[in-house]
N, C-alpha and C. Protein backbone atom coordinates (compact mmCIF):
# COMPACT_ATOMS: atom_id res chain seq x y z
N UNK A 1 0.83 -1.20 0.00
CA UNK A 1 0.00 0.00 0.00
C UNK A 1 0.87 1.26 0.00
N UNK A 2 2.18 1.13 0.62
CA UNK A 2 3.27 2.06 0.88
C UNK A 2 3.95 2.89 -0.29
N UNK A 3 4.06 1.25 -1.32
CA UNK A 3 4.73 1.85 -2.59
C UNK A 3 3.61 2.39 -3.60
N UNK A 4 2.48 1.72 -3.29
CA UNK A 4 1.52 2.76 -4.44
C UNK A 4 1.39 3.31 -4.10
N UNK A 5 1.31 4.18 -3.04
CA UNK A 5 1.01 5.79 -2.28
C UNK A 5 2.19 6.50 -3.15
N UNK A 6 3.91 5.99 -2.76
CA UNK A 6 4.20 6.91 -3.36
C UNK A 6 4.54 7.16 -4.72
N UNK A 7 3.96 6.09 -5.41
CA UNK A 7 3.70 6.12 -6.55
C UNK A 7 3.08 7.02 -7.24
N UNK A 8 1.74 6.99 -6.88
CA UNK A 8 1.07 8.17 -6.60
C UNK A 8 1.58 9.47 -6.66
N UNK A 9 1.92 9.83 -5.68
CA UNK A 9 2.50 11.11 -5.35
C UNK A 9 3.57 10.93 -6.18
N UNK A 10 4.16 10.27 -7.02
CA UNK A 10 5.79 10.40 -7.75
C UNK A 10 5.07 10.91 -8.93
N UNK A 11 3.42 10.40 -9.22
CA UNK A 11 3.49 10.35 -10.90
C UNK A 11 2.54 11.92 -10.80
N UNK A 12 1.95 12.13 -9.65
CA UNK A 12 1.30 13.78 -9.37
C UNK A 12 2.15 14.58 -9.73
N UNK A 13 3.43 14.66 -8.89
CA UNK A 13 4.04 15.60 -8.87
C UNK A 13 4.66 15.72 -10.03
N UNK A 14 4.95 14.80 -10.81
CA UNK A 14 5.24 14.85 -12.17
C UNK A 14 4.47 15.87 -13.58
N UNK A 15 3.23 15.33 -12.98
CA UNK A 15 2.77 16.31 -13.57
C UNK A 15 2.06 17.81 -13.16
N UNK A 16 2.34 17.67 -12.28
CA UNK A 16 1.74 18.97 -11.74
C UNK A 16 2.95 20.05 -11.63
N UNK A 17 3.98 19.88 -12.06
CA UNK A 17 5.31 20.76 -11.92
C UNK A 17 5.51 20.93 -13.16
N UNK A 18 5.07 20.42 -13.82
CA UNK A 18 5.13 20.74 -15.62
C UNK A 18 5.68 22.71 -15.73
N UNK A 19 6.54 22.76 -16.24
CA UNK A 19 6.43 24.36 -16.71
C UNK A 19 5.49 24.69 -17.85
N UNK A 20 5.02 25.91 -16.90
CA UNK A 20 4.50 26.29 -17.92
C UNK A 20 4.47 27.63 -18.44
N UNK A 21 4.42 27.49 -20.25
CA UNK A 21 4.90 28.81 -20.67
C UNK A 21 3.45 29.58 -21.31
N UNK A 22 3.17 30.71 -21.05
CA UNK A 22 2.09 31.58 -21.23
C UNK A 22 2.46 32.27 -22.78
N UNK A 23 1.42 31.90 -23.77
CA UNK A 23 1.88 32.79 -24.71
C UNK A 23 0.90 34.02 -24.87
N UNK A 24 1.44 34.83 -24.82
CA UNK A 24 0.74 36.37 -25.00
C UNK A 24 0.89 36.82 -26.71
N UNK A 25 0.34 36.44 -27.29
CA UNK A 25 0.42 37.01 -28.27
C UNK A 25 -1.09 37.52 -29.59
N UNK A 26 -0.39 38.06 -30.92
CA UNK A 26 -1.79 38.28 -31.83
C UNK A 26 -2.26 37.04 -32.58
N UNK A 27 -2.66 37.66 -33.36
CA UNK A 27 -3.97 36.91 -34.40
C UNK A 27 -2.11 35.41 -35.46
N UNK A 28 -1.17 35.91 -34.95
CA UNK A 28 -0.14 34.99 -35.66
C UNK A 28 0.48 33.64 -34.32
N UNK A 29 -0.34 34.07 -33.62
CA UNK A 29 -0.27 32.70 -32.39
C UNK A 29 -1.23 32.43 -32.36
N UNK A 30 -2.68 32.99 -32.86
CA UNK A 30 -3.89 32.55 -32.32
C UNK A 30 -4.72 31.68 -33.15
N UNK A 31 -4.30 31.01 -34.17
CA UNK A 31 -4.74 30.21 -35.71
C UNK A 31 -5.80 31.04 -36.15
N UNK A 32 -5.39 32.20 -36.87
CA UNK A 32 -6.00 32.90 -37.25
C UNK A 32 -6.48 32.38 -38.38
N UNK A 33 -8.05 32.26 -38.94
CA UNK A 33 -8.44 31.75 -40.03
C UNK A 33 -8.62 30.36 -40.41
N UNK A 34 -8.29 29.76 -39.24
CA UNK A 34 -8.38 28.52 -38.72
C UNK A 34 -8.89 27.72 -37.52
N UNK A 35 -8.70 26.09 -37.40
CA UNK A 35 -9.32 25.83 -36.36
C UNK A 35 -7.94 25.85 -35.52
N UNK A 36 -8.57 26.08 -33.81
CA UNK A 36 -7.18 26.11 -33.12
C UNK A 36 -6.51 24.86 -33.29
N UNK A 37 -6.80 23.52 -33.17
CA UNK A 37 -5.92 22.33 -33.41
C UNK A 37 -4.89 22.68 -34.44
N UNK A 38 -5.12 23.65 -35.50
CA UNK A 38 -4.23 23.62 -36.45
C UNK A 38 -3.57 24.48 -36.62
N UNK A 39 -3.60 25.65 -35.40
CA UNK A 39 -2.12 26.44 -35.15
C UNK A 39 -0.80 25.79 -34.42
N UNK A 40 0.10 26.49 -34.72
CA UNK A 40 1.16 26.11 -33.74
C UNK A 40 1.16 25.99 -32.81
N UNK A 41 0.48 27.01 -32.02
CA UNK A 41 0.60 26.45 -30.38
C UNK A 41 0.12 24.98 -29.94
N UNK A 42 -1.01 24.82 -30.61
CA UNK A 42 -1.52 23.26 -30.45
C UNK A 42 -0.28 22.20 -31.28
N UNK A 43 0.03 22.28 -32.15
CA UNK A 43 0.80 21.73 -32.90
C UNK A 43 2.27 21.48 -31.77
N UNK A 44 2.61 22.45 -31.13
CA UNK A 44 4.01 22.77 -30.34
C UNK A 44 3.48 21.75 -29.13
N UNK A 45 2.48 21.78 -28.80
CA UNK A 45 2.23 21.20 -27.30
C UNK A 45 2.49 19.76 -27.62
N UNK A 46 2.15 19.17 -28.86
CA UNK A 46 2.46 17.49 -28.84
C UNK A 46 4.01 17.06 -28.85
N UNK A 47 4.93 18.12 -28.98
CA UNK A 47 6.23 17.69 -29.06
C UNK A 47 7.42 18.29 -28.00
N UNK A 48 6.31 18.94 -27.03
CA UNK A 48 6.89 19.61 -25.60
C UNK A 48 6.55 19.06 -24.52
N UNK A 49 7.82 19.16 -23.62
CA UNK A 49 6.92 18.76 -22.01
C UNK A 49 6.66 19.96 -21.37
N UNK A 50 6.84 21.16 -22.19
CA UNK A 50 5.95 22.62 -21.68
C UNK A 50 4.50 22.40 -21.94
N UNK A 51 4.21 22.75 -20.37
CA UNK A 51 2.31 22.87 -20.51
C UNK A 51 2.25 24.37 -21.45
N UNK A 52 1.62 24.23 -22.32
CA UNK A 52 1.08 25.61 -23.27
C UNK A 52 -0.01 26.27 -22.85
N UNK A 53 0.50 27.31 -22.36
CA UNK A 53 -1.18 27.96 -22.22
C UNK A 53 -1.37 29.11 -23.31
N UNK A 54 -2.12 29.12 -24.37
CA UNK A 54 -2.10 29.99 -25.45
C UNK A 54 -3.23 31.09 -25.02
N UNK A 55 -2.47 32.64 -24.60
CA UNK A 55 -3.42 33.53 -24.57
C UNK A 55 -3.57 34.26 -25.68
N UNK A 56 -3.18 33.87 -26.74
CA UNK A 56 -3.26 35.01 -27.89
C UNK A 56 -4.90 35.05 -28.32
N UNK A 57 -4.86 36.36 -28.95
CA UNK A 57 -6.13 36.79 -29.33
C UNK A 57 -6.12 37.65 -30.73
N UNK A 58 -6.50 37.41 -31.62
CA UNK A 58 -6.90 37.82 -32.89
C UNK A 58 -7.11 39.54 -32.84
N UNK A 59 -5.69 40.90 -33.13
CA UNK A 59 -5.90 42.33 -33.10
C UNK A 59 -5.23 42.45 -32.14
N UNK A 60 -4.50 41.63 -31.33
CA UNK A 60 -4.18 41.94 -29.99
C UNK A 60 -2.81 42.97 -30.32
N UNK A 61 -2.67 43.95 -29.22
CA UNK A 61 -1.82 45.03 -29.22
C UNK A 61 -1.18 45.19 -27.62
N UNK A 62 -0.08 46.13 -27.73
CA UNK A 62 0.62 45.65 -26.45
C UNK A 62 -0.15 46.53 -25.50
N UNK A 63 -0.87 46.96 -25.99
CA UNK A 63 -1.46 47.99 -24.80
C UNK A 63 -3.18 46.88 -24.27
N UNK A 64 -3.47 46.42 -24.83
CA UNK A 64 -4.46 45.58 -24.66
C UNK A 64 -3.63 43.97 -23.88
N UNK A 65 -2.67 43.59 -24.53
CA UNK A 65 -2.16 42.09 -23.84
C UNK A 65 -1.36 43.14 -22.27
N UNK A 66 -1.22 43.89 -22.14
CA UNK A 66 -0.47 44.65 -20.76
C UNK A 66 -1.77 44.86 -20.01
N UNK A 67 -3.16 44.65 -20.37
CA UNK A 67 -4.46 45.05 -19.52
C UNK A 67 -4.74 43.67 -19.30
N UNK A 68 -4.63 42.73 -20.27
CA UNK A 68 -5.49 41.30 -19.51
C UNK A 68 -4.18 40.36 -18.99
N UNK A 69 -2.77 41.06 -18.71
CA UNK A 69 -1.40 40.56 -18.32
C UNK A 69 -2.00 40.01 -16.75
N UNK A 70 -2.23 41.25 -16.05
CA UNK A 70 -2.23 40.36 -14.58
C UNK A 70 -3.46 39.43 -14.31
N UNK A 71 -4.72 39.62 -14.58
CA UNK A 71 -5.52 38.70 -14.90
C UNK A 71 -4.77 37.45 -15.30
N UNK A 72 -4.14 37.39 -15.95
CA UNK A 72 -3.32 35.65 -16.64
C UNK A 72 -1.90 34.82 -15.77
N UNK A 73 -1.48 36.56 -15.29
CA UNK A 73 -0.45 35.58 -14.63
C UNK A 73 -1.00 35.12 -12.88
N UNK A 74 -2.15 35.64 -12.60
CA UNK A 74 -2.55 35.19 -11.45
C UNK A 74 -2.91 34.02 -11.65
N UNK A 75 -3.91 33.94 -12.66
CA UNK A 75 -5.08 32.11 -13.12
C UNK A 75 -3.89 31.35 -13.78
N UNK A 76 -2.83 31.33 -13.85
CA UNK A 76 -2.38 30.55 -14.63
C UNK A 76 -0.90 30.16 -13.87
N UNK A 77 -0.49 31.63 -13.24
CA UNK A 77 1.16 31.31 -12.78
C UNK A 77 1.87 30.38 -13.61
N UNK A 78 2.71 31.31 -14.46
CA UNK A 78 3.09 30.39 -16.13
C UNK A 78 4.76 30.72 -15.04
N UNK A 79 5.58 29.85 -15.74
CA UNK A 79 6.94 29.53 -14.95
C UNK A 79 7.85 30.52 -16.52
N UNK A 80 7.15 30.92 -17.66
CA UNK A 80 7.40 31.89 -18.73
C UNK A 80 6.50 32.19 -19.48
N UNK A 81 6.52 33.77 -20.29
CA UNK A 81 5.97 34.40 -20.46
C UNK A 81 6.50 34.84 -22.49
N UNK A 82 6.13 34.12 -23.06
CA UNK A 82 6.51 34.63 -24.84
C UNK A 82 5.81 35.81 -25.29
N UNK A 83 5.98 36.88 -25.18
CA UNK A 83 5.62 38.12 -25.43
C UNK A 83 5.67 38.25 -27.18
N UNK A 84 4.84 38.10 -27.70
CA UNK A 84 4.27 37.74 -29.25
C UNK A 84 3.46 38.94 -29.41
N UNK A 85 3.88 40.38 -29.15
CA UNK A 85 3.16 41.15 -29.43
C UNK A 85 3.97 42.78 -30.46
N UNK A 86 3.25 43.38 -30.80
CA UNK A 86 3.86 44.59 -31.22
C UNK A 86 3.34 45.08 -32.78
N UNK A 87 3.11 43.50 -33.54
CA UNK A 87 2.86 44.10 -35.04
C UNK A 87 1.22 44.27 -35.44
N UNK A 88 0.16 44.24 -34.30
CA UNK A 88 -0.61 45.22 -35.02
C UNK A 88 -0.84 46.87 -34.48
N UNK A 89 0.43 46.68 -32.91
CA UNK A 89 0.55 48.59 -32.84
C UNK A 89 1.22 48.97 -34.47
N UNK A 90 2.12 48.15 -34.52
CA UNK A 90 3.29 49.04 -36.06
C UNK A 90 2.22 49.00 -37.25
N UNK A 91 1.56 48.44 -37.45
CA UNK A 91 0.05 48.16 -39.05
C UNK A 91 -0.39 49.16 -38.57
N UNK A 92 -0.89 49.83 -37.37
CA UNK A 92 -1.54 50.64 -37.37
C UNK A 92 -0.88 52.31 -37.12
N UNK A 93 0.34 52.28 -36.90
CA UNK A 93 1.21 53.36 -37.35
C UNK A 93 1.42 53.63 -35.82
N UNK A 94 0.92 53.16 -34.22
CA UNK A 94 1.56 53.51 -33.26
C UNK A 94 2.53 54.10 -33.10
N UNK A 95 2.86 54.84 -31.75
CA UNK A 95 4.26 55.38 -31.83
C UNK A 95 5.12 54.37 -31.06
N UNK A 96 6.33 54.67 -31.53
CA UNK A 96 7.48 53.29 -31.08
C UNK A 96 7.71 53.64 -29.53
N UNK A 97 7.72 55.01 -29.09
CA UNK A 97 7.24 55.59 -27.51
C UNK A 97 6.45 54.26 -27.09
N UNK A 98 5.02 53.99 -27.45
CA UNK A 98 3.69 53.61 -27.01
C UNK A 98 4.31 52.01 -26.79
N UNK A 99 4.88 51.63 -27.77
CA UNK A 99 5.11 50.11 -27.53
C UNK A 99 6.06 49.59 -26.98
N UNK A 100 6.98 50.56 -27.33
CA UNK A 100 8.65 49.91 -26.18
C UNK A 100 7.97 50.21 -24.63
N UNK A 101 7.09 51.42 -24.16
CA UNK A 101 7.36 51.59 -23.03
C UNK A 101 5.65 50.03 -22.45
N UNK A 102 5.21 50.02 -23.64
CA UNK A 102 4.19 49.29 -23.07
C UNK A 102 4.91 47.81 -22.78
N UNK A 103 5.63 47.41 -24.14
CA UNK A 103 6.53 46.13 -23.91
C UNK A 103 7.39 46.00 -22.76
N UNK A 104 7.41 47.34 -22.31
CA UNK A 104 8.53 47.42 -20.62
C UNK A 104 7.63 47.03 -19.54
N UNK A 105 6.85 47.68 -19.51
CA UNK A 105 5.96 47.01 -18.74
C UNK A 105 5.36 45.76 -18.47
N UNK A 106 4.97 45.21 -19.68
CA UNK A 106 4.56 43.45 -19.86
C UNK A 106 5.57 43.02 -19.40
N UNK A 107 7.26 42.91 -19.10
CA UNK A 107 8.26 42.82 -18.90
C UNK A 107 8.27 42.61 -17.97
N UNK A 108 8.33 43.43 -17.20
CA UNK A 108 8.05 44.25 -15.56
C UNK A 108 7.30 43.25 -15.01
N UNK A 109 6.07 43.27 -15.74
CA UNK A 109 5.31 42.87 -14.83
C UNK A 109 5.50 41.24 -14.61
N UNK A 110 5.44 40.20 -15.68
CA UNK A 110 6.18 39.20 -15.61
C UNK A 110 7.25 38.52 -14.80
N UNK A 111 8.03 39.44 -14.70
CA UNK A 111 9.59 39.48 -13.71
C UNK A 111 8.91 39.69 -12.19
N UNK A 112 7.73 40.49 -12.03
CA UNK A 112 7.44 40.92 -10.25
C UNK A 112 6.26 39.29 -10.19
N UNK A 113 5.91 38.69 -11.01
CA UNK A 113 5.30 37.64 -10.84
C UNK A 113 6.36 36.15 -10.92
N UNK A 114 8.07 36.67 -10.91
CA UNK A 114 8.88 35.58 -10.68
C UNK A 114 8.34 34.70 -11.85
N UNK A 115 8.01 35.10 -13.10
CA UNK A 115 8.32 34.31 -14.23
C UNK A 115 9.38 34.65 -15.31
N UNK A 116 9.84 34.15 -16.20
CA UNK A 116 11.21 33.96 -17.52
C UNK A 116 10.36 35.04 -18.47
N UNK A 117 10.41 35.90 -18.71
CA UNK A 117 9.59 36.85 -20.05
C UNK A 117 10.58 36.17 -21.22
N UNK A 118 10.23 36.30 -22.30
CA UNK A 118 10.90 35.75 -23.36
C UNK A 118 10.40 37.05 -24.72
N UNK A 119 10.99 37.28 -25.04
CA UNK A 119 10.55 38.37 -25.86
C UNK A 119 10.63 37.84 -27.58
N UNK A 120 9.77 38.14 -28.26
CA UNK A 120 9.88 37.48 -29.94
C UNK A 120 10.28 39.07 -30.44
N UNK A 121 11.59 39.28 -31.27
CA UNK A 121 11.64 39.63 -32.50
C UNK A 121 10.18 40.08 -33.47
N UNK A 122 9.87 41.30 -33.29
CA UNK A 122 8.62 41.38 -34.25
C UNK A 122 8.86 42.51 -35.56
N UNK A 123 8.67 42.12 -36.58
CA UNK A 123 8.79 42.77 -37.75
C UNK A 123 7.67 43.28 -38.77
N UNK A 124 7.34 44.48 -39.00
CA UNK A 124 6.44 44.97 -39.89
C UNK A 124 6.56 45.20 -41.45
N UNK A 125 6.23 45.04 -42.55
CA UNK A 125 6.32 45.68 -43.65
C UNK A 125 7.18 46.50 -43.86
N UNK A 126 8.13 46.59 -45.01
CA UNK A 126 8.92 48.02 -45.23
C UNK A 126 7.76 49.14 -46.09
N UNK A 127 6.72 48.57 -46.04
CA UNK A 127 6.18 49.94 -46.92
C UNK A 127 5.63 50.82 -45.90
N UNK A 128 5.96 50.77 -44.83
CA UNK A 128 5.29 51.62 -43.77
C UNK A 128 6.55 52.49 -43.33
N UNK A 129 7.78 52.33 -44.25
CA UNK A 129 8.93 53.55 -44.57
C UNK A 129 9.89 53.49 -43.71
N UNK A 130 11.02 53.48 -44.22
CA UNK A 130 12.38 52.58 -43.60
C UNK A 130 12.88 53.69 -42.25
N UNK A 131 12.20 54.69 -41.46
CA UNK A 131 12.56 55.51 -40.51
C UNK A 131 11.91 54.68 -39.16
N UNK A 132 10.17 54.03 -39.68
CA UNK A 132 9.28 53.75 -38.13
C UNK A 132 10.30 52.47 -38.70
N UNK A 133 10.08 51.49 -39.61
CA UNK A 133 10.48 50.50 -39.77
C UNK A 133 11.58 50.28 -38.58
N UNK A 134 12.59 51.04 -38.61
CA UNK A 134 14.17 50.87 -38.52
C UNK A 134 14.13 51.03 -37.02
N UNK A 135 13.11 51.94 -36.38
CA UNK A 135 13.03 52.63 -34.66
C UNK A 135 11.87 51.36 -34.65
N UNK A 136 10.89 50.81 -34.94
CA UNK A 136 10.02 49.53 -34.43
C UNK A 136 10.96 48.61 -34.41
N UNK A 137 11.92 48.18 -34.90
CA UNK A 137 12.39 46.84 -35.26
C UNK A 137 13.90 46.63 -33.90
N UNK A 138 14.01 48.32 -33.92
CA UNK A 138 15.10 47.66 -33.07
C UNK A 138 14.78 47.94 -31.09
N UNK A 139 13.27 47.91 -31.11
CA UNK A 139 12.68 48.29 -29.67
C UNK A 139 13.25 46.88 -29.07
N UNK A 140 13.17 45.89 -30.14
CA UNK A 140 13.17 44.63 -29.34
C UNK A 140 14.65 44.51 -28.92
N UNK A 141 15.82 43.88 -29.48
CA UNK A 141 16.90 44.08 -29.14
C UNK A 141 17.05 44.82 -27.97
N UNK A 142 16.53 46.10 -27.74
CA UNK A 142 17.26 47.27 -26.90
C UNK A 142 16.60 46.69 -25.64
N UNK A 143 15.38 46.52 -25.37
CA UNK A 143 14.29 46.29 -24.17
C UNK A 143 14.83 44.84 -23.76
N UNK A 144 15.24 43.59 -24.60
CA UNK A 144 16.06 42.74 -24.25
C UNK A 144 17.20 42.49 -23.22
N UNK A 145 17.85 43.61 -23.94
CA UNK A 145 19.50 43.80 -23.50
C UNK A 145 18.97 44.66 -21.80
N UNK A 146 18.06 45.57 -22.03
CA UNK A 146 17.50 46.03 -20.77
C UNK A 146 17.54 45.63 -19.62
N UNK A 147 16.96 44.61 -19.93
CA UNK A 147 16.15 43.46 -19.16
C UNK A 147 16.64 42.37 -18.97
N UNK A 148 17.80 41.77 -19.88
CA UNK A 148 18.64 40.93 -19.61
C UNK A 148 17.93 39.89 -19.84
N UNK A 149 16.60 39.73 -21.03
CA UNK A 149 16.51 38.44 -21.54
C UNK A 149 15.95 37.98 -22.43
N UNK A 150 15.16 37.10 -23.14
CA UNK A 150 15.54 36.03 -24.20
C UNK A 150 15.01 36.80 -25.19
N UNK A 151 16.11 37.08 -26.33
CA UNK A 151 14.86 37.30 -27.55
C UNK A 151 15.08 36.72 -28.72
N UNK A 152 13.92 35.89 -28.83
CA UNK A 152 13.65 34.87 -29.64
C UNK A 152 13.38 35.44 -31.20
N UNK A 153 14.15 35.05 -32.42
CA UNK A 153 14.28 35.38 -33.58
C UNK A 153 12.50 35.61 -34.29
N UNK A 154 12.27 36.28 -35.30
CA UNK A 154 10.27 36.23 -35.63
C UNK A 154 10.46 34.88 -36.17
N UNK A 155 9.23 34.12 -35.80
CA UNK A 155 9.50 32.90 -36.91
C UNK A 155 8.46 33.33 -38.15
N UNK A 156 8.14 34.74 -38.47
CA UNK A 156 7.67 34.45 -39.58
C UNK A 156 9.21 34.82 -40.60
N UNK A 157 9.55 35.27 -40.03
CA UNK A 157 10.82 35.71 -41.24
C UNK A 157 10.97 34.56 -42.50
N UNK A 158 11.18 33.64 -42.01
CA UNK A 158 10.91 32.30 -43.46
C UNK A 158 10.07 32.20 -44.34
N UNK A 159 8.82 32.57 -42.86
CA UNK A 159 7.30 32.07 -43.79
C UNK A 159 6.92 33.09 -44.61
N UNK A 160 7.09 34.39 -44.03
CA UNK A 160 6.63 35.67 -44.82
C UNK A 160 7.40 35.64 -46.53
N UNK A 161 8.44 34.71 -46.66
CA UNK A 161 8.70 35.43 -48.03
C UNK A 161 8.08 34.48 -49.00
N UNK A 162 7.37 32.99 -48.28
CA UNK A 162 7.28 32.37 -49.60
C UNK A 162 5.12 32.31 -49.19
N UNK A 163 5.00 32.57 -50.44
CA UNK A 163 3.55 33.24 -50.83
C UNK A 163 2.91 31.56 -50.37
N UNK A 164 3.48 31.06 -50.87
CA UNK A 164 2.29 29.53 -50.28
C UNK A 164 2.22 29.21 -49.15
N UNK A 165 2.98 29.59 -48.19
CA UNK A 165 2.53 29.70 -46.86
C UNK A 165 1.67 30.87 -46.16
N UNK A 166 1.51 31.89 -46.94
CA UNK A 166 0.40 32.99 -46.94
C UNK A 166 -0.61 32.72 -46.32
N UNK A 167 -1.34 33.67 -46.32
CA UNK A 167 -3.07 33.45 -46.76
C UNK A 167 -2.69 34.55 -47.56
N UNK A 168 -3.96 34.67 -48.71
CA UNK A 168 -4.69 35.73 -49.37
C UNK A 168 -4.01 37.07 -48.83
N UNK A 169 -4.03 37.50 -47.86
CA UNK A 169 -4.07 39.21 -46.82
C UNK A 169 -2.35 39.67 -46.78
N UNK A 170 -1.16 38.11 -47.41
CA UNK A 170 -0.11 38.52 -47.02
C UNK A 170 0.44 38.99 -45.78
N UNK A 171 -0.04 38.72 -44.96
CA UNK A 171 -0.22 39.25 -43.38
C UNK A 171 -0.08 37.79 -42.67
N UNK A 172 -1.40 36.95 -42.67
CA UNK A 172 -1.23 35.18 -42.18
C UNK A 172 -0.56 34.89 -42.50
N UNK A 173 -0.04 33.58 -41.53
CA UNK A 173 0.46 32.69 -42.05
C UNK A 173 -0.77 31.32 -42.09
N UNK A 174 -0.65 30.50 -43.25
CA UNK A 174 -2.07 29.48 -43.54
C UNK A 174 -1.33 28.26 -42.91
N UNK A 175 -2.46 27.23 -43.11
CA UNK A 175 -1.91 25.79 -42.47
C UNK A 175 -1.17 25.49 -42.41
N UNK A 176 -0.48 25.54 -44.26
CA UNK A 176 0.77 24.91 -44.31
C UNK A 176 2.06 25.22 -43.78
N UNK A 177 1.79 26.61 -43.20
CA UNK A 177 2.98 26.94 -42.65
C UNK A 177 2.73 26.48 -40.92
N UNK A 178 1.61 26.59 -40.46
CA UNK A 178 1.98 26.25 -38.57
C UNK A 178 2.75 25.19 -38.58
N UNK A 179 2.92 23.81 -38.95
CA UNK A 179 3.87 22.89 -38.82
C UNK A 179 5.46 23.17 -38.73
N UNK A 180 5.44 24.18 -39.82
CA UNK A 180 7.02 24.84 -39.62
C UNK A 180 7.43 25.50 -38.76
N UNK A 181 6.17 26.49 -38.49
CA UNK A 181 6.27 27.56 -37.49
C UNK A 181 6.55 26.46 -36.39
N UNK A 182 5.94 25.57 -35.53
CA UNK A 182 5.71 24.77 -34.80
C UNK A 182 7.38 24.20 -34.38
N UNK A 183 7.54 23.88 -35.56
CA UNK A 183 9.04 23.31 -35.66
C UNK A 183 9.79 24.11 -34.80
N UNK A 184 10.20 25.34 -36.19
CA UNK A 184 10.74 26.34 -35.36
C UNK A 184 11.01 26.73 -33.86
N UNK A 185 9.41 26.76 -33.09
CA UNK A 185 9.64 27.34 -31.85
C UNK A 185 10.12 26.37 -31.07
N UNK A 186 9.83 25.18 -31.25
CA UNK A 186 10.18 23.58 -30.70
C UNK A 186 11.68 23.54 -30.45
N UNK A 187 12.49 24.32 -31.76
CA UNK A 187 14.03 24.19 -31.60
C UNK A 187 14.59 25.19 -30.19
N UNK A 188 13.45 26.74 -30.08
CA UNK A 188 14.00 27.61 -29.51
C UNK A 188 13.50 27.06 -27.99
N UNK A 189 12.42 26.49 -27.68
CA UNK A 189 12.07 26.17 -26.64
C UNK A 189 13.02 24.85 -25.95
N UNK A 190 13.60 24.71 -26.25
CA UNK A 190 14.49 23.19 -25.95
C UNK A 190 15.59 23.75 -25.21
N UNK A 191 15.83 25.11 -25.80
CA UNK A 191 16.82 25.79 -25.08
C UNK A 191 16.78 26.97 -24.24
N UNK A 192 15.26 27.12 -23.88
CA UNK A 192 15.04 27.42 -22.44
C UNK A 192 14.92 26.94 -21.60
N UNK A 193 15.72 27.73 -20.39
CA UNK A 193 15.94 26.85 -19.02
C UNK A 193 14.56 26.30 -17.73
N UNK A 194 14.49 24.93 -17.91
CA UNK A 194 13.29 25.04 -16.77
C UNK A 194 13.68 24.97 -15.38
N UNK A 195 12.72 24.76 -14.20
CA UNK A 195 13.27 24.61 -12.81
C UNK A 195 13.57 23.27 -12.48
């Protein structure tokens, strides 16, 4: 009776210590145009022993994922935090002020809840003119180095140049690409540290 008790308790705690990583991000974590089984985040969870909790939401902006931030890290207490946000402030011409200092904050706040923030690389269009381009692109790097942590390469950079992984809008990425995408984050997540 001794050894199945702590059997028990060996195979609980097993899973109940799972890390887990919170993704905060837009409509490019959230299977946009799709069913969720067939985004990446679902796709990423079958080949991780990270519990996934996918908060992304379809428009999401950093000033909106920094309002439903503490709400998530209370219900969820994620052990990290993938900050997947920024490119529909830059589509919509935000100021790079509005998002570095909002991305400082999501930061912030993450770190006072004793979780890993992980920051993604986010990239906009050059037709929105190589001055915001050049001051959006390098918020991330700088707020990184800040902060002293992870910033994870865009994984659309691959997908964005070849049109069959599209959708229609040039903006999505479609089915055929979450598997890659999936891939991708699978390589970067292997080499974050758990407890």
């Amino acid at each position: 009776m001794r050894i199945v008790l702590l059997l028990l308790i060996s195979l609980a705690s097993h899973f109940s210590y799972a890390d887990k990583l919170l993704i905060l991000g837009d409509s490019l974590s959230a299977a946009y145009g799709m069913q969720q089984h067939q985004g990446w985040p679902a796709l990423l969870q079958k080949n991780t022993e990270w519990q996934l909790i996918n908060a992304s939401i379809s428009g999401e902006t950093t000033s909106g994922g920094l309002a439903r931030l503490p709400a998530l890290l209370a219900e969820h207490q994620p052990d990290a935090v993938l900050i997947e946000l920024g490119g529909n402030d830059g589509l919509r011409g935000f100021s790079v002020e509005l998002i570095q200092a909002n991305l400082n904050k999501i930061i912030t706040l993450v770190k006072q809840h004793n979780a890993q923030p992980v920051l993604m690389q986010i990239r906009i269009p050059p037709n929105y003119g190589p001055r915001y381009v050049r001051q959006f692109t390098v918020v991330y790097p700088q707020l990184a180095e800040k902060h002293a942590i992870t910033l994870w390469p865009f994984f659309m950079d691959s997908i964005a140049i070849n049109n069959e992984l599209m959708m229609a809008d040039g903006i999505h990425p479609n089915a055929a690409a979450q598997p890659l995408i999936s891939e991708f984050m699978a390589d970067l997540l292997k080499e974050l540290p758990t407890k």
